[in-house]
PDB file of N, CA and C in Angstrom:
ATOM      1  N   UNK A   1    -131.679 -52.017 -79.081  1.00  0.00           N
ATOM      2  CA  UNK A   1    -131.667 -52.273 -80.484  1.00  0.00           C
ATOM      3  C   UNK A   1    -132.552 -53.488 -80.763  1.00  0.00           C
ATOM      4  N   UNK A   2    -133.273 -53.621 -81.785  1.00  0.00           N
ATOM      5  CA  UNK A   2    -133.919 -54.723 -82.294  1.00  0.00           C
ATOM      6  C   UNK A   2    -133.710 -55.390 -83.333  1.00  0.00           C
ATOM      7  N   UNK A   3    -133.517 -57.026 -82.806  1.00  0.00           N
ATOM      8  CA  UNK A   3    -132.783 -57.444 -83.512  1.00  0.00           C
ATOM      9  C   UNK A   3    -133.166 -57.879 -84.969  1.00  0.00           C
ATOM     10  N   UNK A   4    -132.840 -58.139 -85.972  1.00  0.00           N
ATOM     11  CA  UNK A   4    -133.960 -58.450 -87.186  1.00  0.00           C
ATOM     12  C   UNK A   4    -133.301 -59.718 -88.256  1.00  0.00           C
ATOM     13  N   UNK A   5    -133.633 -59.858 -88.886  1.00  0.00           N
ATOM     14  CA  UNK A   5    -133.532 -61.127 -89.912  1.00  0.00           C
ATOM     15  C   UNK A   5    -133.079 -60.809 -91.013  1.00  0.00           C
ATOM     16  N   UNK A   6    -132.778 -59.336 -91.385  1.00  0.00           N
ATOM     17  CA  UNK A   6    -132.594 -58.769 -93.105  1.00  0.00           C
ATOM     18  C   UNK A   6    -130.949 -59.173 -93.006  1.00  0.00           C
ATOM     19  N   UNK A   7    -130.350 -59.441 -93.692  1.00  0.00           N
ATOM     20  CA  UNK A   7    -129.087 -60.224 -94.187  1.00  0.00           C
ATOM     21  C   UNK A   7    -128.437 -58.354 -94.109  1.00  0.00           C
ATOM     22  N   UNK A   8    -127.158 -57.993 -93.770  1.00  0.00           N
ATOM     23  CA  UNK A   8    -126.160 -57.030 -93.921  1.00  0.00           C
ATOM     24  C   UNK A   8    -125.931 -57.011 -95.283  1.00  0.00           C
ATOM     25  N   UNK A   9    -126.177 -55.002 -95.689  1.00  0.00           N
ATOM     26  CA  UNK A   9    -125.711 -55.105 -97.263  1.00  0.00           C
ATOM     27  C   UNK A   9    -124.254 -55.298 -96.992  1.00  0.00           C
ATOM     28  N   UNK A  10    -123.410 -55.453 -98.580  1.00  0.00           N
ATOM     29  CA  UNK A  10    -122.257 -55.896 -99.087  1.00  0.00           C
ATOM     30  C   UNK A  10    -122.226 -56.874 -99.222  1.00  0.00           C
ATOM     31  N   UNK A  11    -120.732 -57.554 -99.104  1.00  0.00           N
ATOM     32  CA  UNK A  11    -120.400 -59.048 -99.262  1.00  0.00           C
ATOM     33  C   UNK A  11    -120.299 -59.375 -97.728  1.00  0.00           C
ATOM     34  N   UNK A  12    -120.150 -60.813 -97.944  1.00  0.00           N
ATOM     35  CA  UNK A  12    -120.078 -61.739 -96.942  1.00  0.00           C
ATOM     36  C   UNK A  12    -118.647 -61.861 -95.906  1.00  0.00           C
ATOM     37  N   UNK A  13    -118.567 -61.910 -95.001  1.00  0.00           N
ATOM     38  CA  UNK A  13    -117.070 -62.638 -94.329  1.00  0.00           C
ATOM     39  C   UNK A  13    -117.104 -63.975 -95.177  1.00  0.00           C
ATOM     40  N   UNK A  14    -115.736 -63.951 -95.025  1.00  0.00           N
ATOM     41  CA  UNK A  14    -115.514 -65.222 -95.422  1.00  0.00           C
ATOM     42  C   UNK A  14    -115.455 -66.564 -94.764  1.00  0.00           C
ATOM     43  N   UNK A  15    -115.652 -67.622 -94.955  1.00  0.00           N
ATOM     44  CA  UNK A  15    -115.561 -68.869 -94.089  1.00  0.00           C
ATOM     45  C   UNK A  15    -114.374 -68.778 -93.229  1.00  0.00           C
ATOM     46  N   UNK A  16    -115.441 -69.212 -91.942  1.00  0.00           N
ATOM     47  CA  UNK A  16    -114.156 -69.524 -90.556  1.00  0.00           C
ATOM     48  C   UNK A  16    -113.564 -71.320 -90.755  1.00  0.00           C
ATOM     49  N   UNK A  17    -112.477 -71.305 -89.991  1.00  0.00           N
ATOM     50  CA  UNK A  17    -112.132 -72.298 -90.407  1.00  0.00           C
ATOM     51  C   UNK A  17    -112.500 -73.857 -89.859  1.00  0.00           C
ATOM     52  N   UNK A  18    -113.403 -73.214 -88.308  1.00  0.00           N
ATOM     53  CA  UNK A  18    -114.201 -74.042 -88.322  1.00  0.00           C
ATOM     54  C   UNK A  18    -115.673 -74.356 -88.014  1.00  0.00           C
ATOM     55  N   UNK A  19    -116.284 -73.816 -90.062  1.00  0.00           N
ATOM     56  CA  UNK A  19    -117.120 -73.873 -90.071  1.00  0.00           C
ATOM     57  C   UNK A  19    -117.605 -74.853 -90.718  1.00  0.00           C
ATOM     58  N   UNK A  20    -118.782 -76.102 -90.292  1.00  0.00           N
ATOM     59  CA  UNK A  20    -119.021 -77.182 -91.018  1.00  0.00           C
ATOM     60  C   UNK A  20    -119.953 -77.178 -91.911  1.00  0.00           C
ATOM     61  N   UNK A  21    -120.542 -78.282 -92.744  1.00  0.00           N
ATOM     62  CA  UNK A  21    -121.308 -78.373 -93.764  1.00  0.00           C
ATOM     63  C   UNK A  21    -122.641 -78.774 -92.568  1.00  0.00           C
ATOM     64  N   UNK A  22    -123.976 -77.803 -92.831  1.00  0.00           N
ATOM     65  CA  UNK A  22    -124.836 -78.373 -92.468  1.00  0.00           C
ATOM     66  C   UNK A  22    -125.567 -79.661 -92.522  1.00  0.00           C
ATOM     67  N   UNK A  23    -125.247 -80.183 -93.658  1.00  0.00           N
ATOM     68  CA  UNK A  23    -125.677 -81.577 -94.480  1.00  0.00           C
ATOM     69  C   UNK A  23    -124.767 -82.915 -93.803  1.00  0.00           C
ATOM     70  N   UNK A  24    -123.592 -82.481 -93.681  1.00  0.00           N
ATOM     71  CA  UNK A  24    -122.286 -83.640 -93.316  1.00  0.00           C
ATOM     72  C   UNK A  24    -121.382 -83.534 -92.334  1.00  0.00           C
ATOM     73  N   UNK A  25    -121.201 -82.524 -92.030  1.00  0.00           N
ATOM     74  CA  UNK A  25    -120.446 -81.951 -91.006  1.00  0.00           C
ATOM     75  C   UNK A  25    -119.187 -81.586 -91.606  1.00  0.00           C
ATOM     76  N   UNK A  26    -118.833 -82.146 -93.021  1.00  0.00           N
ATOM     77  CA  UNK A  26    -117.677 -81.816 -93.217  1.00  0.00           C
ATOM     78  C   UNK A  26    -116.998 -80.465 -93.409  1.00  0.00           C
ATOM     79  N   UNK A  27    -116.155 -80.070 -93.644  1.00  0.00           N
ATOM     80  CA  UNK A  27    -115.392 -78.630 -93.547  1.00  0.00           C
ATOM     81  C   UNK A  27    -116.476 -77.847 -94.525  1.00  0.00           C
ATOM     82  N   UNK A  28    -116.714 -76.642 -94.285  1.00  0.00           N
ATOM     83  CA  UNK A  28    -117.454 -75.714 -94.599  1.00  0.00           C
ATOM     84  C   UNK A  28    -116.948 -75.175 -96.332  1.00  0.00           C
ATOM     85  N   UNK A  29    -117.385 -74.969 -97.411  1.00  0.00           N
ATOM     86  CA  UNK A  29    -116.885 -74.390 -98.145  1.00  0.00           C
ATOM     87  C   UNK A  29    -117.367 -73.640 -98.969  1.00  0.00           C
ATOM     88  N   UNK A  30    -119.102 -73.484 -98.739  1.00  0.00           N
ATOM     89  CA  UNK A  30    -119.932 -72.759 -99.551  1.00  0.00           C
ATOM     90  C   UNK A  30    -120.739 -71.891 -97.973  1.00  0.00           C
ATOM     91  N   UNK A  31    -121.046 -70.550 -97.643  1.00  0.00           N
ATOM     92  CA  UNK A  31    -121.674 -70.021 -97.048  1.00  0.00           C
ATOM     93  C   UNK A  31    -122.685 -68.766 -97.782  1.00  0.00           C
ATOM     94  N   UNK A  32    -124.344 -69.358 -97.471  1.00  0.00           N
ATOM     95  CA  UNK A  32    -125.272 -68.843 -98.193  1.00  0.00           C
ATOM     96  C   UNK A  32    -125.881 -68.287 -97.103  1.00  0.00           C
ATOM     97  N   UNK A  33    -126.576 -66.953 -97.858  1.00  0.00           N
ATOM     98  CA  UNK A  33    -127.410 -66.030 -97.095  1.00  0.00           C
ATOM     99  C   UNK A  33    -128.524 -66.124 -97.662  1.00  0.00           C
ATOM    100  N   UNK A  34    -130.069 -66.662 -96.742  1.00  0.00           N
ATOM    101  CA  UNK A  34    -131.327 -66.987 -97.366  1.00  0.00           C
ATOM    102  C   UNK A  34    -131.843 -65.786 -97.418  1.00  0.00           C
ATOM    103  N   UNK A  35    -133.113 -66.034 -98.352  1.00  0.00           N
ATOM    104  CA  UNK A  35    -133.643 -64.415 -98.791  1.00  0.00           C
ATOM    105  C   UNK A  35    -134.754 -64.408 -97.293  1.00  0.00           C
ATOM    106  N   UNK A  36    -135.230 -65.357 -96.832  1.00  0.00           N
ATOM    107  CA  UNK A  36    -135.995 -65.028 -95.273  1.00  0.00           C
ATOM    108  C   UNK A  36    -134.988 -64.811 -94.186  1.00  0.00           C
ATOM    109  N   UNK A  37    -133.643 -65.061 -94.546  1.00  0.00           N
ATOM    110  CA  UNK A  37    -133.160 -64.581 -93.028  1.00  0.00           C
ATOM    111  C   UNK A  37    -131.901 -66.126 -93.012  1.00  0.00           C
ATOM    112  N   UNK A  38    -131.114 -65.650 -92.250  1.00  0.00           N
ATOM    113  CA  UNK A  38    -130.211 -66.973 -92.086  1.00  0.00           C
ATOM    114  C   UNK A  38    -129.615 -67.460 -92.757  1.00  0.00           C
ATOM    115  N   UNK A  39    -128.312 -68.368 -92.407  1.00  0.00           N
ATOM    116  CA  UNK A  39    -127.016 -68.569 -93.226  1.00  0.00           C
ATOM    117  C   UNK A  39    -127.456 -70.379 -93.275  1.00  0.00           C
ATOM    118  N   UNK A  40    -126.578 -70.536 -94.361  1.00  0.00           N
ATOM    119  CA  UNK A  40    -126.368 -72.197 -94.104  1.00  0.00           C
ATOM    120  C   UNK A  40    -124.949 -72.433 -95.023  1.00  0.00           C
ATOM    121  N   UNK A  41    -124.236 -73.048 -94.602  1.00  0.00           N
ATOM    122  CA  UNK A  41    -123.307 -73.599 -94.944  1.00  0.00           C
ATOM    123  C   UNK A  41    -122.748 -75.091 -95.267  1.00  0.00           C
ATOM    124  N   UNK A  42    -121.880 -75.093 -96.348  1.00  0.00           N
ATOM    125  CA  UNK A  42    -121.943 -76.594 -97.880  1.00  0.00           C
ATOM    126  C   UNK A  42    -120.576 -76.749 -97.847  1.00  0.00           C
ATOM    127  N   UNK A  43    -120.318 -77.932 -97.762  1.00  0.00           N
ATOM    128  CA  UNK A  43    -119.440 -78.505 -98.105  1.00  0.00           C
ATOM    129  C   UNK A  43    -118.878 -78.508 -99.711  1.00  0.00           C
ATOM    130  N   UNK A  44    -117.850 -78.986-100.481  1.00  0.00           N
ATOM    131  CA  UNK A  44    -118.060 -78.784-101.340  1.00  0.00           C
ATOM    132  C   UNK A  44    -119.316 -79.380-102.590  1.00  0.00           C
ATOM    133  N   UNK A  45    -118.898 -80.908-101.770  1.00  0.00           N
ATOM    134  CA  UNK A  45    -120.045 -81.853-102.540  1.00  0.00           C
ATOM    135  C   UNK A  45    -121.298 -81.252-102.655  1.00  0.00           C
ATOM    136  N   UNK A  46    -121.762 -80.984-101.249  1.00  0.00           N
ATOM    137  CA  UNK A  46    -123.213 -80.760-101.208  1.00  0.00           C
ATOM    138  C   UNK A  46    -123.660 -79.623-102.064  1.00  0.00           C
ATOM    139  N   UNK A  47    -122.067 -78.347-101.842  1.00  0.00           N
ATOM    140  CA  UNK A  47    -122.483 -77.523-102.315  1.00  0.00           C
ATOM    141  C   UNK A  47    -122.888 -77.115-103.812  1.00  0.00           C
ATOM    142  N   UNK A  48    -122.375 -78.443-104.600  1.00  0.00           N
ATOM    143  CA  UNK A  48    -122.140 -78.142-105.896  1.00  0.00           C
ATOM    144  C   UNK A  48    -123.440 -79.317-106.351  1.00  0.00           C
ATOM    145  N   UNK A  49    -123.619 -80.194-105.741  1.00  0.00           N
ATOM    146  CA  UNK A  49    -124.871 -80.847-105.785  1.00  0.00           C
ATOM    147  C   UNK A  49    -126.045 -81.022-105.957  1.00  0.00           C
ATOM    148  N   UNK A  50    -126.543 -79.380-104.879  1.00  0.00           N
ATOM    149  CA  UNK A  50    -127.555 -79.580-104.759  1.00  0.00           C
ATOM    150  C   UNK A  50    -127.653 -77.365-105.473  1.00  0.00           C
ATOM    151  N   UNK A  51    -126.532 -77.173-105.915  1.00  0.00           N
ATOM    152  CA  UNK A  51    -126.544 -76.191-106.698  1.00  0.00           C
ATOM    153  C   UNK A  51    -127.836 -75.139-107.118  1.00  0.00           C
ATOM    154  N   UNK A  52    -128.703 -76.121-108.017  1.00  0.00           N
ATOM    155  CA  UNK A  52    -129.663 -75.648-109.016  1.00  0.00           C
ATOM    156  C   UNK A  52    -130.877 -74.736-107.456  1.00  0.00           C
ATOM    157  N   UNK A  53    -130.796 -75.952-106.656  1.00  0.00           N
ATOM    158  CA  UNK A  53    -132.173 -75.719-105.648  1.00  0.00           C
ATOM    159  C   UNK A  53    -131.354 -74.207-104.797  1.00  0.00           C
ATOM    160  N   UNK A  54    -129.662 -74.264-104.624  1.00  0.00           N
ATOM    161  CA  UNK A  54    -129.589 -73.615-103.677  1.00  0.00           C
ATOM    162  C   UNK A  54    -129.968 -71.967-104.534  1.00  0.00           C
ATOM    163  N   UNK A  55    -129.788 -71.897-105.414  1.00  0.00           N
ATOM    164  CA  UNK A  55    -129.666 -70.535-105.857  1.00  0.00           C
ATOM    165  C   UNK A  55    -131.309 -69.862-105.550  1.00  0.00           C
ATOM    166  N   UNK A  56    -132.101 -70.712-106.134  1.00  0.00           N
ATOM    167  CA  UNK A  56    -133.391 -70.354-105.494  1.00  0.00           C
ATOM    168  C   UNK A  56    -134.079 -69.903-104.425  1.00  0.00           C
ATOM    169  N   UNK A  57    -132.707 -70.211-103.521  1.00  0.00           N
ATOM    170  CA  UNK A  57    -133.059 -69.729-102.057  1.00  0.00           C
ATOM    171  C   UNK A  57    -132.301 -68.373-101.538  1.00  0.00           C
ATOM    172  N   UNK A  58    -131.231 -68.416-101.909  1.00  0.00           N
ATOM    173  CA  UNK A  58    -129.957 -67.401-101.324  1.00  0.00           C
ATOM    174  C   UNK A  58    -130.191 -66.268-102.329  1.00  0.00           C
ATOM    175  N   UNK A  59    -129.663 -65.427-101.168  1.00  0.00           N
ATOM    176  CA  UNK A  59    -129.774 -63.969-102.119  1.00  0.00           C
ATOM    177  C   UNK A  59    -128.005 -63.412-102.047  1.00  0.00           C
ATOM    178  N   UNK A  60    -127.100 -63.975-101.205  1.00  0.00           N
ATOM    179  CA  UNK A  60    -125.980 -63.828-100.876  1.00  0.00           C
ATOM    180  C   UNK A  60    -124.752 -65.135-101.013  1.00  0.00           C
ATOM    181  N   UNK A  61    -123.506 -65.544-101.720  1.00  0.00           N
ATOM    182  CA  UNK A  61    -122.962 -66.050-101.246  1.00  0.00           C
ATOM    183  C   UNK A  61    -121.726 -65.624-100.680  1.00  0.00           C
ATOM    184  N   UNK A  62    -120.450 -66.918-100.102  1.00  0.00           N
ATOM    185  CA  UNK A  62    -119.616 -66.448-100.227  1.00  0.00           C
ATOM    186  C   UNK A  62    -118.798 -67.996 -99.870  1.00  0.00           C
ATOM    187  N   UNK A  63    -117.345 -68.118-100.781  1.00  0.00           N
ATOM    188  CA  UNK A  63    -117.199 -69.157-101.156  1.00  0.00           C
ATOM    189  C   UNK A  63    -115.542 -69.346-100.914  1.00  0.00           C
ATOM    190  N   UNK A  64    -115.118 -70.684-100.355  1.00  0.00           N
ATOM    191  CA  UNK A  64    -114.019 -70.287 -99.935  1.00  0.00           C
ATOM    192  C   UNK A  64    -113.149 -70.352-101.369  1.00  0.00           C
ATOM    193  N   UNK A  65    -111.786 -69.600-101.110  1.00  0.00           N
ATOM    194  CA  UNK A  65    -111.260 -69.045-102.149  1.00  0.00           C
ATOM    195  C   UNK A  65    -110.652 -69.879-103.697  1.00  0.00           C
ATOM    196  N   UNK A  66    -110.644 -71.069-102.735  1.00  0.00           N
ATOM    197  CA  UNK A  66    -110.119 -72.085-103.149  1.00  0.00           C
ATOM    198  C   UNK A  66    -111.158 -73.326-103.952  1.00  0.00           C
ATOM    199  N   UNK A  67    -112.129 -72.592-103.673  1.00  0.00           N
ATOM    200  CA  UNK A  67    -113.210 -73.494-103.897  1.00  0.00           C
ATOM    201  C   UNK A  67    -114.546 -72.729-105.145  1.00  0.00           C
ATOM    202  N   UNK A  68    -114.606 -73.875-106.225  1.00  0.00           N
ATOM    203  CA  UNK A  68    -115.385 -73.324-107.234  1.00  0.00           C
ATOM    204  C   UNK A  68    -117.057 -73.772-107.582  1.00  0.00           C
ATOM    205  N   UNK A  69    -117.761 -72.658-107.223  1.00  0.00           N
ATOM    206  CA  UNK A  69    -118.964 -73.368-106.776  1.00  0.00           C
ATOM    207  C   UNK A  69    -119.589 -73.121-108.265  1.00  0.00           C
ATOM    208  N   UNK A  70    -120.516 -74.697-108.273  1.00  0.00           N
ATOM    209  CA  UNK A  70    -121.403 -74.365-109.677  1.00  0.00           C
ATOM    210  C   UNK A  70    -122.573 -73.081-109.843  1.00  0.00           C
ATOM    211  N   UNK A  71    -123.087 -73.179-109.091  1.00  0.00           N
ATOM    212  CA  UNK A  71    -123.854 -72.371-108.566  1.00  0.00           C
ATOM    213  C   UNK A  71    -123.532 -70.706-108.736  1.00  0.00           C
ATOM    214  N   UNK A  72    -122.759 -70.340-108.443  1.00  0.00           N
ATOM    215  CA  UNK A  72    -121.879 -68.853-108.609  1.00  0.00           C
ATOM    216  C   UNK A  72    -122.750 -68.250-110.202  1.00  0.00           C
ATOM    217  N   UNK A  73    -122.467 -68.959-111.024  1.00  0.00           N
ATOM    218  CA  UNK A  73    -123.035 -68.582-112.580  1.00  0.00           C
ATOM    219  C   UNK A  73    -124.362 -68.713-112.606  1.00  0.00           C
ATOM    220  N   UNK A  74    -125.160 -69.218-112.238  1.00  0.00           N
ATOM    221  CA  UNK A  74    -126.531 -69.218-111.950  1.00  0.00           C
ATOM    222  C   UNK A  74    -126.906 -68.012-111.261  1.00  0.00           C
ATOM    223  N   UNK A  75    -126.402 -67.518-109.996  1.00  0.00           N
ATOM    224  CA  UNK A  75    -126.450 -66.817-109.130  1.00  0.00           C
ATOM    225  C   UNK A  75    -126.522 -65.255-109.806  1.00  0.00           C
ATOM    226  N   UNK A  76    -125.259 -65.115-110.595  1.00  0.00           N
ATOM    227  CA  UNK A  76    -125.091 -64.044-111.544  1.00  0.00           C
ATOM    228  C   UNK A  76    -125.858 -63.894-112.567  1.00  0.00           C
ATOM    229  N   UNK A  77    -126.485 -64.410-112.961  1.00  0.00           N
ATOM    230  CA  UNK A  77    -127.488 -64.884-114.278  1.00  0.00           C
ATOM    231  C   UNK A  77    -128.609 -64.398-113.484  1.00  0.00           C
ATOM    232  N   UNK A  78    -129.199 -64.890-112.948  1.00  0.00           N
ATOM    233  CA  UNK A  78    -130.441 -64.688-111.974  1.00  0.00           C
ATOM    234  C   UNK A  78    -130.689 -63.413-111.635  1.00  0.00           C
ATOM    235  N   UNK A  79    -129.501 -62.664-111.364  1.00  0.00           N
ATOM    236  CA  UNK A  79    -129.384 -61.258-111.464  1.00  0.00           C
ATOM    237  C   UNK A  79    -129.987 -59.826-112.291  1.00  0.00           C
ATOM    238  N   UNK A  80    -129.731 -61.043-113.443  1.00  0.00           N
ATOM    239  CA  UNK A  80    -129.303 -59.825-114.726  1.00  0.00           C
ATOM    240  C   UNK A  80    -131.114 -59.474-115.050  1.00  0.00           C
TER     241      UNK A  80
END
């Protein structure tokens, strides 16, 4: 099989529990799927922070349940 970079259709798994923030290390709470390939994962801060830039990049999120990302409404918007 060969392996490739295109992101799996549907939704996302959801955050493991120990998955960290690429930026801080802190607990994981935003997990994005880039439109070239590859995940990165946000804390909440970072994730809501740096919001505006992340949507530009991701074609996928997925967000822990508990957690309300700014970004989400952009994401959906961007869509339409």
């Amino acid at each position: 099989m060969t392996p490739t970079l295109t992101p799996p259709a549907g939704n996302l798994a959801g955050l493991a529990a120990d998955e960290r923030c690429d930026r801080c290390n802190a607990a994981g709470k935003l997990r994005l799927t880039l439109a070239g390939g590859g995940d990165l994962v946000f804390c909440g801060h970072h994730a809501n922070r740096y919001a505006e830039d992340l949507v530009k990049i991701a074609v996928q999120f997925s967000a822990d349940p508990e957690f309300t990302w700014r970004g989400a409404n952009m994401m959906s918007n961007s869509s339409n």
